[in-house]
C-alpha atoms as a PDB file:
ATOM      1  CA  UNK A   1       0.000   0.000   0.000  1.00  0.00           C
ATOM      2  CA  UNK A   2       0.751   3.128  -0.568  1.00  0.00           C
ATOM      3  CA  UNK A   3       1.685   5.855   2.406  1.00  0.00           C
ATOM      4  CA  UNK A   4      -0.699   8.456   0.778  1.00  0.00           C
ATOM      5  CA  UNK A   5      -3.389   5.779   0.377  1.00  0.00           C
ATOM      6  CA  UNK A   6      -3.096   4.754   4.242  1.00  0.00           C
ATOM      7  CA  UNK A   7      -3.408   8.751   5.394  1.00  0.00           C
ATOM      8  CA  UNK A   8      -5.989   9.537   3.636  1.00  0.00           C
ATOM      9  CA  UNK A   9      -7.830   6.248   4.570  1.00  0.00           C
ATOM     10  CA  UNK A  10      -7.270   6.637   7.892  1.00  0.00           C
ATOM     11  CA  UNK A  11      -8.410  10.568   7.663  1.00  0.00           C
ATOM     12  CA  UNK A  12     -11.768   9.368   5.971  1.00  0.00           C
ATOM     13  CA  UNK A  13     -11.900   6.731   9.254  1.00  0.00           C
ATOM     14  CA  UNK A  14     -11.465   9.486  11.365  1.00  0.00           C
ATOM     15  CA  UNK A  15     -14.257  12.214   9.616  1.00  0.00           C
ATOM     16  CA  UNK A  16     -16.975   9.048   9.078  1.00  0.00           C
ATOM     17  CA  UNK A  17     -16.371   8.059  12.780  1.00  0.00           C
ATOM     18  CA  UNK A  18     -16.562  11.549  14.319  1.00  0.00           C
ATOM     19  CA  UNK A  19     -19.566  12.504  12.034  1.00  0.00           C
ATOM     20  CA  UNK A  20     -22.165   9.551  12.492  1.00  0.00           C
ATOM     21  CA  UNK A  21     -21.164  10.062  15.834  1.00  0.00           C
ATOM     22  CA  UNK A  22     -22.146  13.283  15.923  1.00  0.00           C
ATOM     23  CA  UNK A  23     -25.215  12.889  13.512  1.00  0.00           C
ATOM     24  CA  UNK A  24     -26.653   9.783  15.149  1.00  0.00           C
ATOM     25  CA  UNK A  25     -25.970  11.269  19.022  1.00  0.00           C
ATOM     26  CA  UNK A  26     -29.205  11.063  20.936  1.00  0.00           C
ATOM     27  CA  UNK A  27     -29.053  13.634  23.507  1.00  0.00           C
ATOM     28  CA  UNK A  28     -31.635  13.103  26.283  1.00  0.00           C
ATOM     29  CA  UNK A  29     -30.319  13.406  29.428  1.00  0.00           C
ATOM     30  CA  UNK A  30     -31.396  17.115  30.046  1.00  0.00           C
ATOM     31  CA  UNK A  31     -34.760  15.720  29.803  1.00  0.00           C
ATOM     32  CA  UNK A  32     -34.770  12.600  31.841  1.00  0.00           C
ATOM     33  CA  UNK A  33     -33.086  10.603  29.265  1.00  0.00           C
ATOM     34  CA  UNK A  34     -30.400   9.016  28.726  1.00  0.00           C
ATOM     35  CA  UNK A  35     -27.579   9.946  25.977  1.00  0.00           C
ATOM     36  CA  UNK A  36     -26.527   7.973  23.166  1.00  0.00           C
ATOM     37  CA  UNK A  37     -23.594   7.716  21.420  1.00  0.00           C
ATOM     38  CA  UNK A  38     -22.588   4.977  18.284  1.00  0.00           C
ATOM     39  CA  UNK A  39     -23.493   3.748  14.755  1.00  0.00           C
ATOM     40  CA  UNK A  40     -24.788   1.428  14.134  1.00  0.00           C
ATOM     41  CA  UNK A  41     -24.351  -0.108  17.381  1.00  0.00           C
ATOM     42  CA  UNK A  42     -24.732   1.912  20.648  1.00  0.00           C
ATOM     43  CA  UNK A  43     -21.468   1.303  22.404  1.00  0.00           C
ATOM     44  CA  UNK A  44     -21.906   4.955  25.083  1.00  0.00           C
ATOM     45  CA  UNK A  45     -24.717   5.251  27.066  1.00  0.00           C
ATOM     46  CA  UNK A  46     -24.793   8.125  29.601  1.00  0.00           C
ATOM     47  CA  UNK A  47     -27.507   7.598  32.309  1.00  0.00           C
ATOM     48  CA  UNK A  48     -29.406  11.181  32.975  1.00  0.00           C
ATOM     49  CA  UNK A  49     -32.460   9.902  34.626  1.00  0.00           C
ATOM     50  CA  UNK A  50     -33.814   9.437  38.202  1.00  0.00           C
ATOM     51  CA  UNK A  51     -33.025   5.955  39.179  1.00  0.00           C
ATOM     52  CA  UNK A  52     -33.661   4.005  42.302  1.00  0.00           C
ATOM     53  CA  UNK A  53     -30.930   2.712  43.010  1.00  0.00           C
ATOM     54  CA  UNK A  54     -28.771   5.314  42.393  1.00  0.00           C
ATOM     55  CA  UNK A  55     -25.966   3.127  40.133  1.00  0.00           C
ATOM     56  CA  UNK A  56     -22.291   3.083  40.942  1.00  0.00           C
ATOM     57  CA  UNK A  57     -21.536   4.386  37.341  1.00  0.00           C
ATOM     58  CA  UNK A  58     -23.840   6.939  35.051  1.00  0.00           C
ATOM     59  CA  UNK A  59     -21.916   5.656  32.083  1.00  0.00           C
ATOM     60  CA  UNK A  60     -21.534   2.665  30.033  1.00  0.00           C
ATOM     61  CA  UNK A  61     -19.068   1.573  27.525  1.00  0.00           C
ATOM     62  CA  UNK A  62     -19.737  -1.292  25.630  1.00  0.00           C
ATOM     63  CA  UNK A  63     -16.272  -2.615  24.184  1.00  0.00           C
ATOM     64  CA  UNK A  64     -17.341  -5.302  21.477  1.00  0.00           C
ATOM     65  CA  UNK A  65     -19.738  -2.352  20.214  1.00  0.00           C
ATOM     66  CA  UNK A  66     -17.275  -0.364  19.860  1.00  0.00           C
ATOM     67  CA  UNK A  67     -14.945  -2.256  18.336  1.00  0.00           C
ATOM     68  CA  UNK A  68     -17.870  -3.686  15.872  1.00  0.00           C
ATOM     69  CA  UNK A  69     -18.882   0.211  15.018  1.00  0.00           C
ATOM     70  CA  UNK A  70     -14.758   0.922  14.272  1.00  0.00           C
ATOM     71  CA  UNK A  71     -14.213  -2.116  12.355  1.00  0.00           C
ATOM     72  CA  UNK A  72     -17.756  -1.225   9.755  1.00  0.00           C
ATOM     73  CA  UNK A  73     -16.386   1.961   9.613  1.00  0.00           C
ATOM     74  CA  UNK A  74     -13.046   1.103   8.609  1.00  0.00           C
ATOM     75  CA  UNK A  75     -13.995  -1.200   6.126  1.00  0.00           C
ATOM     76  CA  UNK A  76     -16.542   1.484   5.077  1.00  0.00           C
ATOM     77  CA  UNK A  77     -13.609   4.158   4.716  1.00  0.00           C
ATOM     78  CA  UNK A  78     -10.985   1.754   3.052  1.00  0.00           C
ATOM     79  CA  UNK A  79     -14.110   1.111   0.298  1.00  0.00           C
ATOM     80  CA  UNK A  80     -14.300   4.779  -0.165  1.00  0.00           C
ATOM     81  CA  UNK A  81     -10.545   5.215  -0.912  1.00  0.00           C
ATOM     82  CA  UNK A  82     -10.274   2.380  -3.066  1.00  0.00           C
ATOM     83  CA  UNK A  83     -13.258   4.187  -5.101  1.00  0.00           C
ATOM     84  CA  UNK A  84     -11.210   7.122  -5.169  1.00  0.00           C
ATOM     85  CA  UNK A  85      -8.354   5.869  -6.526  1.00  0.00           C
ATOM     86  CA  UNK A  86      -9.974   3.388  -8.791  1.00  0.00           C
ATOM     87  CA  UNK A  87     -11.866   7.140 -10.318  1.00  0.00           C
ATOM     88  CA  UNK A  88      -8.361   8.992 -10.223  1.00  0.00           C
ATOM     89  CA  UNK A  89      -6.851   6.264 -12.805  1.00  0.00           C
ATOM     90  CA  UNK A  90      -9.855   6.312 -15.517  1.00  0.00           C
END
């Protein structure tokens, strides 16, 4: 592979991942809620509500989620530069 093929893949990674972050965020805590964070699989979950039992933790962090949401988007942004270069030859 090339070194400007593996930059600019891994700077697509890094806009996909922070923007369906960002896009896909469910923000409820300020109403009760609880927050959301991941695509497609939830891997942050913030706990705003009133619970009974207060828990130890307000936040979650699923790991395999995670890991699950980074791998679909790599794969996702390696398609996209392979596209790119595949249209930059023809």
């Amino acid at each position: 592979m090339k070194r400007g093929f593996t930059r600019r893949a891994i700077a697509i990674f890094i806009l996909l991942f922070i923007v369906l972050s960002l896009v896909t965020l469910v923000p409820g805590s300020k109403s009760d809620g609880n927050d959301l964070i991941g695509f497609p699989f939830r891997f942050y979950i913030y706990l705003g509500g009133k619970i009974r039992p207060e828990p130890l933790s307000r936040f979650i962090i699923s790991y395999p989620k995670l890991i699950f949401d980074l791998l679909i988007i790599g794969i996702a942004s390696v398609c996209i530069e392979m596209f790119i270069q595949k249209r930059k030859r023809t």
